[in-house]
C-alpha atoms as a PDB file:
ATOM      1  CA  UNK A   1     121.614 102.908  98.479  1.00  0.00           C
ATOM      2  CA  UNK A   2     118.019 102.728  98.436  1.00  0.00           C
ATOM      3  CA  UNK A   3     116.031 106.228  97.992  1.00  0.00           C
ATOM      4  CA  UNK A   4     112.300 106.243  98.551  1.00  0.00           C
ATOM      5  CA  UNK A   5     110.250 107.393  96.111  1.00  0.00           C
ATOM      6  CA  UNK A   6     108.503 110.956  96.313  1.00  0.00           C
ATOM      7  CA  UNK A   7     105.284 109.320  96.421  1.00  0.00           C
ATOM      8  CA  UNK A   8     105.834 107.558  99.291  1.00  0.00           C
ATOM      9  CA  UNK A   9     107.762 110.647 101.172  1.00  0.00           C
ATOM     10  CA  UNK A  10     104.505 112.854 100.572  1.00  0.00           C
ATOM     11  CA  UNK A  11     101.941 110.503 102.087  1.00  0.00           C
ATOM     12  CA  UNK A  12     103.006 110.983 105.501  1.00  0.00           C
ATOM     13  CA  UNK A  13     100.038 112.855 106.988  1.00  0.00           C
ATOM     14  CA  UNK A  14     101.851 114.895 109.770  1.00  0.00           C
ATOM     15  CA  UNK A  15     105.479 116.404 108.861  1.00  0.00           C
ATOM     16  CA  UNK A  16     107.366 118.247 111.557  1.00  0.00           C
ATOM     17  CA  UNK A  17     109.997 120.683 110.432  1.00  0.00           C
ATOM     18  CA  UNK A  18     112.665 117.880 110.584  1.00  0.00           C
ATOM     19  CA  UNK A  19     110.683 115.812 108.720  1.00  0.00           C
ATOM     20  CA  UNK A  20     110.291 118.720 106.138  1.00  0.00           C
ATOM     21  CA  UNK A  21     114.330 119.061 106.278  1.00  0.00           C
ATOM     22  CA  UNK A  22     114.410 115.738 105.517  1.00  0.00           C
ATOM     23  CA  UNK A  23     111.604 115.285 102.706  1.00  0.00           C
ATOM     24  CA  UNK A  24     113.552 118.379 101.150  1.00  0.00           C
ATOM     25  CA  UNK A  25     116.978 116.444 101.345  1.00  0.00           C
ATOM     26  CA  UNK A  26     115.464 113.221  99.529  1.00  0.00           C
ATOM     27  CA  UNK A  27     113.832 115.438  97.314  1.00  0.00           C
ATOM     28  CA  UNK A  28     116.971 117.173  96.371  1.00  0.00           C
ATOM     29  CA  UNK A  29     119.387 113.973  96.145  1.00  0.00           C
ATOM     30  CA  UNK A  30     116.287 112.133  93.925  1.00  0.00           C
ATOM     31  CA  UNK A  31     116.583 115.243  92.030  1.00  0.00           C
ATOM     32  CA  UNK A  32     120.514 115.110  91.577  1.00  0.00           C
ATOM     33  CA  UNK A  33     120.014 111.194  90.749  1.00  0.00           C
ATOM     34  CA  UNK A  34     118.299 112.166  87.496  1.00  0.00           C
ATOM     35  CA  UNK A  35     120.068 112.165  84.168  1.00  0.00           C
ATOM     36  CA  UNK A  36     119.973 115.346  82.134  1.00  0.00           C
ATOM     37  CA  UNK A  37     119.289 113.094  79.200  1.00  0.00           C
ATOM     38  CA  UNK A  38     115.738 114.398  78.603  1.00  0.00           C
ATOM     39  CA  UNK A  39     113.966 111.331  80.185  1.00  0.00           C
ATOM     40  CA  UNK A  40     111.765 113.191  82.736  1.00  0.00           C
ATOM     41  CA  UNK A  41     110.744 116.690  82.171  1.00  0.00           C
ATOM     42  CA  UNK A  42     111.902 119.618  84.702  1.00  0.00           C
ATOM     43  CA  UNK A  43     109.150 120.319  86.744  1.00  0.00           C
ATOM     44  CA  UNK A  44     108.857 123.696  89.200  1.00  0.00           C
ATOM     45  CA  UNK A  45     106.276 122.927  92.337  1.00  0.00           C
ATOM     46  CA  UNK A  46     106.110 125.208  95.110  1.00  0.00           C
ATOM     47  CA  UNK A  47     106.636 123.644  98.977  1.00  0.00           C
ATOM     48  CA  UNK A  48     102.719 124.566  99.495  1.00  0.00           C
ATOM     49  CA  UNK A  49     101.879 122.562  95.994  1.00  0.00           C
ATOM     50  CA  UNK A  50     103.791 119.932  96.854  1.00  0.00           C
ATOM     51  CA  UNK A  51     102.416 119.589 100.394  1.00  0.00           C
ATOM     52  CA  UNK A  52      98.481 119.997  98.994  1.00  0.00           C
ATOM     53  CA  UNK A  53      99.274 117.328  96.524  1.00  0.00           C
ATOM     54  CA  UNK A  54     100.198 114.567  99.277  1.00  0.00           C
ATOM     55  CA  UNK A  55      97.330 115.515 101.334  1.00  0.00           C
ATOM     56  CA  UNK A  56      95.715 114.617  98.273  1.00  0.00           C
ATOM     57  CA  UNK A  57      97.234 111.337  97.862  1.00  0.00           C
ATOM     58  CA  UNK A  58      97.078 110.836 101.467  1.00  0.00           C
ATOM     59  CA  UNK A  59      93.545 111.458 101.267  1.00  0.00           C
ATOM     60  CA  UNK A  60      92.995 108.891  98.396  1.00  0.00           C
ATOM     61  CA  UNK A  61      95.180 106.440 100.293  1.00  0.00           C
ATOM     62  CA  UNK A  62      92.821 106.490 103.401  1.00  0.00           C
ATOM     63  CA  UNK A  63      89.784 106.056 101.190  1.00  0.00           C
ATOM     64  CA  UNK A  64      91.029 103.267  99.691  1.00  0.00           C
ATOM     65  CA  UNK A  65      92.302 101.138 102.320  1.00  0.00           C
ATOM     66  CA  UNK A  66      88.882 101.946 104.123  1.00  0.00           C
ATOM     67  CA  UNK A  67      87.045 100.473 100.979  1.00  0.00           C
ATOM     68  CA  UNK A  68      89.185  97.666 101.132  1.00  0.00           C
ATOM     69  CA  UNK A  69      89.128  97.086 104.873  1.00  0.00           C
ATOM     70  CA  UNK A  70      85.194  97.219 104.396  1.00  0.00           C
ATOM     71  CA  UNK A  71      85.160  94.848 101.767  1.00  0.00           C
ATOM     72  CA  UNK A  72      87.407  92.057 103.153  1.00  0.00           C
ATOM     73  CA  UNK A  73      84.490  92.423 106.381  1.00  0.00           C
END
């Protein structure tokens, strides 16, 4: 079974509150999918911290593909 990466869950720019049930259902089995051997640290991120942070990445996503899309003109 194939779970997508938080990355790519967070850079979806508009989340309904089914989308935000299911972000927080990934999230949760990606977490349960990590060994406790000590390979990642435990990190605590609030919903709002988490959301800011993929409009970040969002953000940077758009700016890039612009750059690129102006380039390859």
């Amino acid at each position: 079974m194939c779970v997508p990466s938080i990355r790519h869950l967070l850079i979806k720019r508009k989340m309904s509150n089914r989308n935000l049930q299911e972000l927080l259902q990934q999230a949760e089995q990606l977490a349960s999918n990590l060994s406790g051997g000590g390979e990642l640290p435990r990190v605590d991120r609030s919903l709002q911290q988490i959301l800011h942070t993929g409009q970040q990445l969002w953000s940077r996503a758009a700016t890039q593909t612009t750059s690129s899309n102006d380039a390859q003109a």
